[in-house]
C-alpha atoms as a PDB file:
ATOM      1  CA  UNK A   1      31.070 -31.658 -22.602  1.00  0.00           C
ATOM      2  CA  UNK A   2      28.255 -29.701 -21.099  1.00  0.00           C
ATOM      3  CA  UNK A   3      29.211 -25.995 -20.516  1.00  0.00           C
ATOM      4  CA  UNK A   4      26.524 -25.823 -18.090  1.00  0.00           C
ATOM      5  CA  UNK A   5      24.098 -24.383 -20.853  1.00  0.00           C
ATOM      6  CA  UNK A   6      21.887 -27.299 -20.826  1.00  0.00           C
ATOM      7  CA  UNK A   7      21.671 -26.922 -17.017  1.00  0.00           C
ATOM      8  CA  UNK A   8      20.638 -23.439 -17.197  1.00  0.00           C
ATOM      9  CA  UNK A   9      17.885 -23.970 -20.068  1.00  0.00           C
ATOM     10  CA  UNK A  10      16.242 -27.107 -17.698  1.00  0.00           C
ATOM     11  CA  UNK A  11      16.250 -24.836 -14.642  1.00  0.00           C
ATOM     12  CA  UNK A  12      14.620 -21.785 -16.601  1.00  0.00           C
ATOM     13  CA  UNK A  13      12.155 -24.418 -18.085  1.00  0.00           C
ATOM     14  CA  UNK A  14      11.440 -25.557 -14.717  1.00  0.00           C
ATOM     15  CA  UNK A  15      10.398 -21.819 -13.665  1.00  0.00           C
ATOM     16  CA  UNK A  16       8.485 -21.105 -16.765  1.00  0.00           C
ATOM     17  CA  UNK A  17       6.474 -24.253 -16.067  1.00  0.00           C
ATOM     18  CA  UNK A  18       5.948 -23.779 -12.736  1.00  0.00           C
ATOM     19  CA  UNK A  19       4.381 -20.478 -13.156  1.00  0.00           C
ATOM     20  CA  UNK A  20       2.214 -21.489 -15.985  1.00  0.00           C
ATOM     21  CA  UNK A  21       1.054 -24.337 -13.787  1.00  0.00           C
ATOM     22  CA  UNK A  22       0.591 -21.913 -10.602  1.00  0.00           C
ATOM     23  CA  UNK A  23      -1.606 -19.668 -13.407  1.00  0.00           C
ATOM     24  CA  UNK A  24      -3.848 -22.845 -14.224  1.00  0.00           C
ATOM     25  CA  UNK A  25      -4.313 -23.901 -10.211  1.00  0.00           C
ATOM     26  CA  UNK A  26      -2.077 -26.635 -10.456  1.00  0.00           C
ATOM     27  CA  UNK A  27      -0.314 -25.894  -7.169  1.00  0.00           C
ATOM     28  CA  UNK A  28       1.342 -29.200  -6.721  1.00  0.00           C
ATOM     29  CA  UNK A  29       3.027 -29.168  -9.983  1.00  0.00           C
ATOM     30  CA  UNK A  30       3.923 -25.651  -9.713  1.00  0.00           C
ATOM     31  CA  UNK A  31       5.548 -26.446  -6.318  1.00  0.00           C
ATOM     32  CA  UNK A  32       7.817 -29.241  -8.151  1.00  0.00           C
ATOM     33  CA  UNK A  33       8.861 -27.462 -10.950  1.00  0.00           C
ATOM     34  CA  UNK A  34       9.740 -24.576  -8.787  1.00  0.00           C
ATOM     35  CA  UNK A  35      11.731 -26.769  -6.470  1.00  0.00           C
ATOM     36  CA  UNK A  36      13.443 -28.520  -9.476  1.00  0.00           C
ATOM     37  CA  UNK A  37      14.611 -25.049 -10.503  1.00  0.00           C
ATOM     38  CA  UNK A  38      15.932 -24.112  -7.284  1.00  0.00           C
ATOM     39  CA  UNK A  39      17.486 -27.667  -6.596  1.00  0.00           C
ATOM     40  CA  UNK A  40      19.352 -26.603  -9.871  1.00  0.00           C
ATOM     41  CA  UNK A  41      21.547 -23.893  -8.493  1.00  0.00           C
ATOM     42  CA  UNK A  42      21.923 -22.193 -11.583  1.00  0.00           C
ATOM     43  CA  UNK A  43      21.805 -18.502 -10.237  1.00  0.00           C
ATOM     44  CA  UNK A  44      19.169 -16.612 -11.948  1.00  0.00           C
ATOM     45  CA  UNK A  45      16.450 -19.054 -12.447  1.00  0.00           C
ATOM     46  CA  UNK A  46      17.023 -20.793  -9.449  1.00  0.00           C
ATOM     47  CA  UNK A  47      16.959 -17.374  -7.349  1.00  0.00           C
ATOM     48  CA  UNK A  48      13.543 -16.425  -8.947  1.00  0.00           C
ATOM     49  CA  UNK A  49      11.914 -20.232  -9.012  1.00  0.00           C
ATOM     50  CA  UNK A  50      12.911 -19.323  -4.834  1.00  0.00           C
ATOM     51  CA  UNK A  51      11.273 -16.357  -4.400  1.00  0.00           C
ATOM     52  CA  UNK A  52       7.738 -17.929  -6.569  1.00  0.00           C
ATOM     53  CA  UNK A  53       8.071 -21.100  -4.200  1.00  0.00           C
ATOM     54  CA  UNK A  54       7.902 -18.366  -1.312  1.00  0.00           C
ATOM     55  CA  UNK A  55       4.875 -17.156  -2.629  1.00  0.00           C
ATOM     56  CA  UNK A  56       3.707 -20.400  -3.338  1.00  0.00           C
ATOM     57  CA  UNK A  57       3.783 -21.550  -0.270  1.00  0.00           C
ATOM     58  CA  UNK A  58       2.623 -18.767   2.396  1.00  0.00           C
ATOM     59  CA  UNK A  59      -0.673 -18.857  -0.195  1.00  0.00           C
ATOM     60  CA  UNK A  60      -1.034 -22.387   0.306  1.00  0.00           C
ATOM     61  CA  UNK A  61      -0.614 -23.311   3.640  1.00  0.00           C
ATOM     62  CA  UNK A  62       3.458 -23.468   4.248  1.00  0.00           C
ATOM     63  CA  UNK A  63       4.587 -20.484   5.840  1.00  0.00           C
ATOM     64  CA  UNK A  64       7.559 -21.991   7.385  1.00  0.00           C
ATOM     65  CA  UNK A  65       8.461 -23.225   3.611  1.00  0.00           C
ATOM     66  CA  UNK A  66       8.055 -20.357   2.469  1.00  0.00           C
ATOM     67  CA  UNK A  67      10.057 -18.706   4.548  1.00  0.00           C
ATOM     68  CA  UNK A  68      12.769 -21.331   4.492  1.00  0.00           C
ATOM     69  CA  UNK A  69      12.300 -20.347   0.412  1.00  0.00           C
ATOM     70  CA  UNK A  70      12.304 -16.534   0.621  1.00  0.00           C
ATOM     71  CA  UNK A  71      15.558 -16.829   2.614  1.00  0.00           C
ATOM     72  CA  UNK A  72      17.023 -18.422  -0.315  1.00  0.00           C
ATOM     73  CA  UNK A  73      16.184 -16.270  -2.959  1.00  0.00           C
ATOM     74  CA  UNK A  74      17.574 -13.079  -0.554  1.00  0.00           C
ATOM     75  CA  UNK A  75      20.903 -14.868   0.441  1.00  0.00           C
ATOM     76  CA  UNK A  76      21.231 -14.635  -3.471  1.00  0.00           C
ATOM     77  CA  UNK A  77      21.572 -11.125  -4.043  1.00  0.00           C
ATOM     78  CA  UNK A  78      20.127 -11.767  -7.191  1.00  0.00           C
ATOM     79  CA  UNK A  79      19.214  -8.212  -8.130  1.00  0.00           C
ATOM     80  CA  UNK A  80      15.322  -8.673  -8.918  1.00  0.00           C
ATOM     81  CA  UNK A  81      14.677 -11.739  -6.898  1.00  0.00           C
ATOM     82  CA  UNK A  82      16.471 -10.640  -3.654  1.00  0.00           C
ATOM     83  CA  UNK A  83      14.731  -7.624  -2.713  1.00  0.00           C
ATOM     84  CA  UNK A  84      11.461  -8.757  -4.140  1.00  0.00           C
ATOM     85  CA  UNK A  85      11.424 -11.901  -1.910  1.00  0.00           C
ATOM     86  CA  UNK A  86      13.014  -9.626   0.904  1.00  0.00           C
ATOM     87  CA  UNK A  87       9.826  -7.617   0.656  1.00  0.00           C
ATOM     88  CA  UNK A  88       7.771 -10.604   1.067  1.00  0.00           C
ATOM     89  CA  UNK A  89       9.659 -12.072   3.663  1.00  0.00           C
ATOM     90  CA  UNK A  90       8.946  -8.744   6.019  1.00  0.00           C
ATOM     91  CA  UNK A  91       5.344  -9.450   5.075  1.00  0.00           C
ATOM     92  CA  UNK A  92       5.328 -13.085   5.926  1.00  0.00           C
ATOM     93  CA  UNK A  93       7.568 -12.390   9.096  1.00  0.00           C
ATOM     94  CA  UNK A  94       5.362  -9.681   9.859  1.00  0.00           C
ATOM     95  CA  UNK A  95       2.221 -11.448   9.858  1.00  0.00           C
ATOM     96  CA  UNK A  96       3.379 -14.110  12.158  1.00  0.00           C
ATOM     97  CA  UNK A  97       4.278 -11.750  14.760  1.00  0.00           C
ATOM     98  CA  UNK A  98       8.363 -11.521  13.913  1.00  0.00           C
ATOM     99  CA  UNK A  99       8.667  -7.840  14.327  1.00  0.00           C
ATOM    100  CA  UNK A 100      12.486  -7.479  14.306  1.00  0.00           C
ATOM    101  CA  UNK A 101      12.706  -9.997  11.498  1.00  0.00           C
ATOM    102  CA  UNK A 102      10.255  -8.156   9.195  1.00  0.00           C
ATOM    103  CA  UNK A 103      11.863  -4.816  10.107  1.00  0.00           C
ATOM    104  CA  UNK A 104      15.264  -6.170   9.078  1.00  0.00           C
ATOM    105  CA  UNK A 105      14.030  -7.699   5.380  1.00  0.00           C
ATOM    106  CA  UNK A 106      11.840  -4.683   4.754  1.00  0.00           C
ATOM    107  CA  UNK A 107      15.449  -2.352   5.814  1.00  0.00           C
ATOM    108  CA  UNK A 108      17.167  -5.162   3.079  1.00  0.00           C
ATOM    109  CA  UNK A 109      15.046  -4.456   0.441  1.00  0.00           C
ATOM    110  CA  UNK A 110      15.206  -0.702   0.730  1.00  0.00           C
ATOM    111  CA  UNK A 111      19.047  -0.533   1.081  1.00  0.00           C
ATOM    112  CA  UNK A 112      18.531  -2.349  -2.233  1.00  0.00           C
ATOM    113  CA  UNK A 113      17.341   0.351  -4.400  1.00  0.00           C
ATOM    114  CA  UNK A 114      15.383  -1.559  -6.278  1.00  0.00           C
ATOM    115  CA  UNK A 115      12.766   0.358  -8.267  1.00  0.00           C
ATOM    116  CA  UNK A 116       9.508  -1.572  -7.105  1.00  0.00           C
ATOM    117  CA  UNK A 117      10.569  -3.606  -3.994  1.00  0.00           C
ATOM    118  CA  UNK A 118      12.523  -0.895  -2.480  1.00  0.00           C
ATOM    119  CA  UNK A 119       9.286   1.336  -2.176  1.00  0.00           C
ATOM    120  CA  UNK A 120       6.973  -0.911  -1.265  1.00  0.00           C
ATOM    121  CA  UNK A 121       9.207  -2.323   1.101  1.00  0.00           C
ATOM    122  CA  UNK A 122       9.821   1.260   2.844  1.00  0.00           C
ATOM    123  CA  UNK A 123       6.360   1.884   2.903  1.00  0.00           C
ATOM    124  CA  UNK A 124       5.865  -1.512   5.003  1.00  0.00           C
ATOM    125  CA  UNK A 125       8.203  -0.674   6.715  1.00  0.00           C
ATOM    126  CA  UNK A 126       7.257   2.759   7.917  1.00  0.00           C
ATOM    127  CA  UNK A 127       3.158   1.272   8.523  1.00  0.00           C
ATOM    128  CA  UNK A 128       4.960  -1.657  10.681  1.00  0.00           C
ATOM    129  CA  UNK A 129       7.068   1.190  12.648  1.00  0.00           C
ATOM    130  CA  UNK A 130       3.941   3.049  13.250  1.00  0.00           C
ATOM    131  CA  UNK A 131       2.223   0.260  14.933  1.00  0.00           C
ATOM    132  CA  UNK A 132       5.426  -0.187  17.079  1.00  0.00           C
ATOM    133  CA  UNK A 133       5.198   3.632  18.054  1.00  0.00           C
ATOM    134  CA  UNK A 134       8.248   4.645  16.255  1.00  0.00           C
ATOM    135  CA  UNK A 135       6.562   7.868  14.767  1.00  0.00           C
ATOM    136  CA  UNK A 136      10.438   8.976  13.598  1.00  0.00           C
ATOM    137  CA  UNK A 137      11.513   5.962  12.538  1.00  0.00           C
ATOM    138  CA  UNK A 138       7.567   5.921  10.313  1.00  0.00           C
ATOM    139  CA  UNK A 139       7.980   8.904   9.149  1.00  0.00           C
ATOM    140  CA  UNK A 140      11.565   8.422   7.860  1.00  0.00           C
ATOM    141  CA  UNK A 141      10.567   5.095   6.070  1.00  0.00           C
ATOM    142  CA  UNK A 142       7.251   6.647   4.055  1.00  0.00           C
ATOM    143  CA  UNK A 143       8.946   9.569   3.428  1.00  0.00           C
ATOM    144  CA  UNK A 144      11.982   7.533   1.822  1.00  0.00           C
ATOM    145  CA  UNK A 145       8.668   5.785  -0.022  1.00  0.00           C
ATOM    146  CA  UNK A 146       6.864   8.883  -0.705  1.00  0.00           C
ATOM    147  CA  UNK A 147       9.833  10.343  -2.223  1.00  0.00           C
ATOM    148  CA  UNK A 148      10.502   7.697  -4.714  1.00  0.00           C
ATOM    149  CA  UNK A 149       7.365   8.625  -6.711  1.00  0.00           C
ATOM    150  CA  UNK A 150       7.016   4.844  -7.258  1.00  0.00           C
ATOM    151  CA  UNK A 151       3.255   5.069  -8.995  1.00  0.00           C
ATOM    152  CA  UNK A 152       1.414   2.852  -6.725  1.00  0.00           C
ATOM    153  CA  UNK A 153       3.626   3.163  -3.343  1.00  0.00           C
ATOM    154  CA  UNK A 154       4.221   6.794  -3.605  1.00  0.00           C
ATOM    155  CA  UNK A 155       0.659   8.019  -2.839  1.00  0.00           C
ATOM    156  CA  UNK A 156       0.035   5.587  -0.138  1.00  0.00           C
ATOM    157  CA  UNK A 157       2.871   6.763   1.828  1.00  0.00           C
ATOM    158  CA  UNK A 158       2.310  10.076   1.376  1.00  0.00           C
ATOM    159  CA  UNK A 159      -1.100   9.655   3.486  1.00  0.00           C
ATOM    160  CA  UNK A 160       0.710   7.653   5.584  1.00  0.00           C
ATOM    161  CA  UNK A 161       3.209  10.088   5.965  1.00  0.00           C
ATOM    162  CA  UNK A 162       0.426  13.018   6.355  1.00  0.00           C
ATOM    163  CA  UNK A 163      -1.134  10.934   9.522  1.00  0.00           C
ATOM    164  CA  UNK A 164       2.302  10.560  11.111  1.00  0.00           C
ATOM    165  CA  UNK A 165       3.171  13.910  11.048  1.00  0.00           C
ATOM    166  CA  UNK A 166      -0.607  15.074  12.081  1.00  0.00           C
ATOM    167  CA  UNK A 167       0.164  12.956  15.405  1.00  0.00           C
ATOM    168  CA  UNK A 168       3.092  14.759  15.692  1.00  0.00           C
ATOM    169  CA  UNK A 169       2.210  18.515  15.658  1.00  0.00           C
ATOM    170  CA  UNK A 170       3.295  18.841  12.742  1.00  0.00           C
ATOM    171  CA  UNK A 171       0.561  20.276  10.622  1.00  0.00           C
ATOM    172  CA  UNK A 172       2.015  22.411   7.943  1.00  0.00           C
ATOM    173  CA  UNK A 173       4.437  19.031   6.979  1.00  0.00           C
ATOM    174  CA  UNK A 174       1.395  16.838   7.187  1.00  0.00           C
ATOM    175  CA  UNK A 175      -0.725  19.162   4.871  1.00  0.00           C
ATOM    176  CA  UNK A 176       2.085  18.832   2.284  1.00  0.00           C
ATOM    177  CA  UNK A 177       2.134  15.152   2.534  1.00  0.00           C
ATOM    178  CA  UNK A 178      -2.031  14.889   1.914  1.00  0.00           C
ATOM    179  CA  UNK A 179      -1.588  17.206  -0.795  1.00  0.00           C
ATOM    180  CA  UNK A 180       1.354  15.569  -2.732  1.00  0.00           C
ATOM    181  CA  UNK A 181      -1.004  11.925  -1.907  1.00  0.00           C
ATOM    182  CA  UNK A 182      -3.962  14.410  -3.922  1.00  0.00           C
ATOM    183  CA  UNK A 183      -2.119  15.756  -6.752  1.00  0.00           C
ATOM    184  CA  UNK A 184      -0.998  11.891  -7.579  1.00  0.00           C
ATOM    185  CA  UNK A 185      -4.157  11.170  -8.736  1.00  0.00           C
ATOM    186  CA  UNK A 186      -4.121   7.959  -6.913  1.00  0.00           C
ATOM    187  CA  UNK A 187      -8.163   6.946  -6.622  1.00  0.00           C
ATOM    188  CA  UNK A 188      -7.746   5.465  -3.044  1.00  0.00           C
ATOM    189  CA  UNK A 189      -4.418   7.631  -1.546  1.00  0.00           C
ATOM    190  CA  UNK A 190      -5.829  10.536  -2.980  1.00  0.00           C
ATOM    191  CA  UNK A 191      -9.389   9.903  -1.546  1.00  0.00           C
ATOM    192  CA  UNK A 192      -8.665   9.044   2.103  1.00  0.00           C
ATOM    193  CA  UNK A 193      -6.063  12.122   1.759  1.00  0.00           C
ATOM    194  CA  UNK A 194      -8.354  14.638   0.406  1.00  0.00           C
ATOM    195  CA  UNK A 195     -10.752  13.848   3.616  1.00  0.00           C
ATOM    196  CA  UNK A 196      -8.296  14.067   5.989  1.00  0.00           C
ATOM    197  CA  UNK A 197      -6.754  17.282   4.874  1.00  0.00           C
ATOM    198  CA  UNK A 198     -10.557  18.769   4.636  1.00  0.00           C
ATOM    199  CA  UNK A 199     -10.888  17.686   8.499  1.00  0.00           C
ATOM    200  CA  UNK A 200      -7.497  18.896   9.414  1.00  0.00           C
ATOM    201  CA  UNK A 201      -7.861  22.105   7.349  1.00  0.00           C
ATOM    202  CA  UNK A 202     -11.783  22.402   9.303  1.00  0.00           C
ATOM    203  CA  UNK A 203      -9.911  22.126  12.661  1.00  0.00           C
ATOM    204  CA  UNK A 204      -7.802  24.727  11.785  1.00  0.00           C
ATOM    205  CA  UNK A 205     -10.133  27.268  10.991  1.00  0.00           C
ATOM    206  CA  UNK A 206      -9.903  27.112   7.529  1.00  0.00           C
ATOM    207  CA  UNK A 207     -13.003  26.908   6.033  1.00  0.00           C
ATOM    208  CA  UNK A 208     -12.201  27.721   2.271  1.00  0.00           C
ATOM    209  CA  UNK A 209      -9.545  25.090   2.475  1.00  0.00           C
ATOM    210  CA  UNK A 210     -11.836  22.645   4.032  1.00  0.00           C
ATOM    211  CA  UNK A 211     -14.523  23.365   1.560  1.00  0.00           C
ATOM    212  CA  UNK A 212     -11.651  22.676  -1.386  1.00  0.00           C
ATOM    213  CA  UNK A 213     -10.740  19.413   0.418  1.00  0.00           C
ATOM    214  CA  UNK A 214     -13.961  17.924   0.771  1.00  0.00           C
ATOM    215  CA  UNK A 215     -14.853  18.746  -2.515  1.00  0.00           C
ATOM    216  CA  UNK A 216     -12.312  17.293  -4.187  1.00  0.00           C
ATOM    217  CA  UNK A 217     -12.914  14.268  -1.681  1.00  0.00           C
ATOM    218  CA  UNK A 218     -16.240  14.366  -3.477  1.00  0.00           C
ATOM    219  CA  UNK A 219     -15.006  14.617  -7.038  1.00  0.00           C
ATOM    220  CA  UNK A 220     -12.736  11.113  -6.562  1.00  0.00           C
ATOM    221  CA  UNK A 221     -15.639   9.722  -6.770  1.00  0.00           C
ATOM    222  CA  UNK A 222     -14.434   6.806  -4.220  1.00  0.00           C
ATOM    223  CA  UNK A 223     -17.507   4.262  -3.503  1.00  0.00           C
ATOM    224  CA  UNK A 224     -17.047   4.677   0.261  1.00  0.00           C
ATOM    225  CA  UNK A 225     -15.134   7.636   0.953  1.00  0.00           C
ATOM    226  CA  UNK A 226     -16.948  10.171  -1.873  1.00  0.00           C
ATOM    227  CA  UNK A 227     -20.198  10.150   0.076  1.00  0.00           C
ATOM    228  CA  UNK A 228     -18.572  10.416   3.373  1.00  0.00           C
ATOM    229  CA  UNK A 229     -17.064  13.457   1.875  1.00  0.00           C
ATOM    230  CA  UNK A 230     -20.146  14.821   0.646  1.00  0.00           C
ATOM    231  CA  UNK A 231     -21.508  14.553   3.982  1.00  0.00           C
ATOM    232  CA  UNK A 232     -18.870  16.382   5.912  1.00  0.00           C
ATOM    233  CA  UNK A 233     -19.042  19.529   3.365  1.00  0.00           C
ATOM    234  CA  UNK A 234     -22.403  19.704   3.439  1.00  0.00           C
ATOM    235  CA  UNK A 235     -21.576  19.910   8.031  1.00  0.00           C
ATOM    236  CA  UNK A 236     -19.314  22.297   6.879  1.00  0.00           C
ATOM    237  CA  UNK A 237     -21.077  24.560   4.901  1.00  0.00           C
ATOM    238  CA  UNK A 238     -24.809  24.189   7.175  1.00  0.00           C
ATOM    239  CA  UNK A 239     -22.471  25.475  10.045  1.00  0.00           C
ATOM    240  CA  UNK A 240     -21.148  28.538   8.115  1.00  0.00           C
ATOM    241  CA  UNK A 241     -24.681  29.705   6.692  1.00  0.00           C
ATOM    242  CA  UNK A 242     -23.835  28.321   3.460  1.00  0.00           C
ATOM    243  CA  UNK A 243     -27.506  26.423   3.247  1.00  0.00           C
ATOM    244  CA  UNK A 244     -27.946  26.141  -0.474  1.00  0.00           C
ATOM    245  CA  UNK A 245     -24.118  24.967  -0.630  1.00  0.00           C
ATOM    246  CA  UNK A 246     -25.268  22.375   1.948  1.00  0.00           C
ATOM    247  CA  UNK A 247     -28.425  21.006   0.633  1.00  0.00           C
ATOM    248  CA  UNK A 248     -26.303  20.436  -2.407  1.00  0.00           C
ATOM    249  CA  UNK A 249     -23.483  18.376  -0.663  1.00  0.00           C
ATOM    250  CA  UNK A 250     -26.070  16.313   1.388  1.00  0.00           C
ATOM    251  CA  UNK A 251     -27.907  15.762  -1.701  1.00  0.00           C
ATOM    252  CA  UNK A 252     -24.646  14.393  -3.638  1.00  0.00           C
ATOM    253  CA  UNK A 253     -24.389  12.049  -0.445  1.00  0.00           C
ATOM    254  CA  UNK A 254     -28.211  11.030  -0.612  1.00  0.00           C
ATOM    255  CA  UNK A 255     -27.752  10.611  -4.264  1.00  0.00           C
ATOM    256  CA  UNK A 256     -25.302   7.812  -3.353  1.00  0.00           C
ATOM    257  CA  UNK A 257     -27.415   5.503  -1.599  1.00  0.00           C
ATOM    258  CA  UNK A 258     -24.328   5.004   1.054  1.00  0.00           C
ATOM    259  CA  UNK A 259     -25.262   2.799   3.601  1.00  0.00           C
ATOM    260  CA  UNK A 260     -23.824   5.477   6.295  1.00  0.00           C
ATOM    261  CA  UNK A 261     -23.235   8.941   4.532  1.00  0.00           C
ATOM    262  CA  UNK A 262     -26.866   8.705   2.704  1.00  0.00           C
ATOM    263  CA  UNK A 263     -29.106   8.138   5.817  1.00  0.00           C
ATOM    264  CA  UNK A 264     -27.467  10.640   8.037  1.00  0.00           C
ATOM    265  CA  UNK A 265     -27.262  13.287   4.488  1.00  0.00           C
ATOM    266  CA  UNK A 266     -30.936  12.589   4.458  1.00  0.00           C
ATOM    267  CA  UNK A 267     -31.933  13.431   8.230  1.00  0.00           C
ATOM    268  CA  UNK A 268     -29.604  16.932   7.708  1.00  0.00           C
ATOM    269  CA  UNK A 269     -31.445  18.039   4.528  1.00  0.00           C
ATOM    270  CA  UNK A 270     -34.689  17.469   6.899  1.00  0.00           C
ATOM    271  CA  UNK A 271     -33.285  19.328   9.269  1.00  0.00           C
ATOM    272  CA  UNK A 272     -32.161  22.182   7.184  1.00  0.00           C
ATOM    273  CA  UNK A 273     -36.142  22.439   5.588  1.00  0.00           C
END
């Protein structure tokens, strides 16, 4: 008799397929396979076959499929393919306006723990809360995100975080948040945080601090947000007599050919003869 073996082997057969077929644009036959493996009910392959169909689907047109398939692979509680779909779910839920139900898959896949979903999730979470107004209930989420030192998530939140906390008054917390986003290394986290620490740090007198912001703003080397940087320093350091420091920053910012930072660096290095 079969032991269920065979059953097992078709349905992970069925995944495999279907996911080389989604990598070579075969959609259609991607969405069969997948569906075979799910219609299988064998636990693991049908759970994950779910939570591609989900993806599948919201890509292609079918967001109520794929929602319909999401919820599948979380009722599950398969331990990969639960919270990873959960994540998605919030996404998919939050894009179509479903506030409460994205803020209860995104709090399912951080309960889970799970080392890549759980992050990202929290750090959905906490950017949905923030455009709901719930500045404690943000703040909570990215920190749980920041705090997990997940690679990618980690430093995103951690900006996230530092913008929260500017909003709230709380300075000294948000200038630890921008500066943990920084010492990631994180090209794009690191970037935006750099920046906004070197305008928080300018508003609060600190000009040394600013000046060390900026420049490591500048150093990045971020397409869009290096110039930018260049161009506040050199504001910075024309308004504090430093003119040589100045004409050097606006000249890193011409040197860019920016569409923004470049004209306006150009017009200040006029100014400054």
């Amino acid at each position: 008799m079969d032991d269920g073996g065979d059953a097992y082997r078709k349905a992970g057969y069925d995944l495999s397929h279907g996911m080389w077929l989604e990598k070579d644009g075969d959609a259609e036959g991607a969405r069969v396979a997948y569906q075979r493996a799910v219609d299988s009910g064998c636990p693991g392959p049908a759970a994950m076959a779910a939570t591609n169909l989900g993806a599948l689907l919201a890509t292609h047109g079918d967001p109520d499929g794929a929602v319909t398939a999401y919820r599948a692979a979380v009722d599950s509680g398969h331990p990969d393919a639960a919270p990873l779909a959960a994540t998605n779910l919030g996404s998919l839920l939050h894009r179509r306006g479903d506030t409460d139900g994205a803020r209860a898959a995104y709090r399912a896949a951080v309960d889970s723990g799970h080392p890549d979903a759980a992050p990202r999730a929290a750090a959905l979470l906490g950017n949905l809360l923030v455009g709901l107004g719930d500045m404690d209930g943000a703040r909570e989420a990215l920190r749980t995100a920041m705090d997990s030192g997940h690679p990618e998530e980690a430093p995103g939140a951690a900006f996230a975080l530092g913008y929260v906390l500017k909003r709230q008054g709380h300075l000294e917390e948000a200038r630890a948040a921008y500066q943990r986003a920084i010492d990631s290394g994180h090209p794009e986290a690191g970037s935006m945080s750099a920046a906004n620490l070197g305008f928080l740090l300018k508003e609060q007198g600190d000009v040394e601090g600013a000046r060390a912001a900026y420049r490591r703003a500048v150093d990045f080397g971020h397409r869009d947000l290096a110039p930018r940087a260049a161009l506040d320093l050199g504001l910075l350091l024309a308004a504090h007599g430093d003119v040589e420091g100045a004409r050097a920053a606006l000249g890193t910012a011409v040197d860019s050919g920016h569409p923004y930072a470049a004209g306006q660096a150009r017009r200040l290095l006029a100014d400054l003869g």
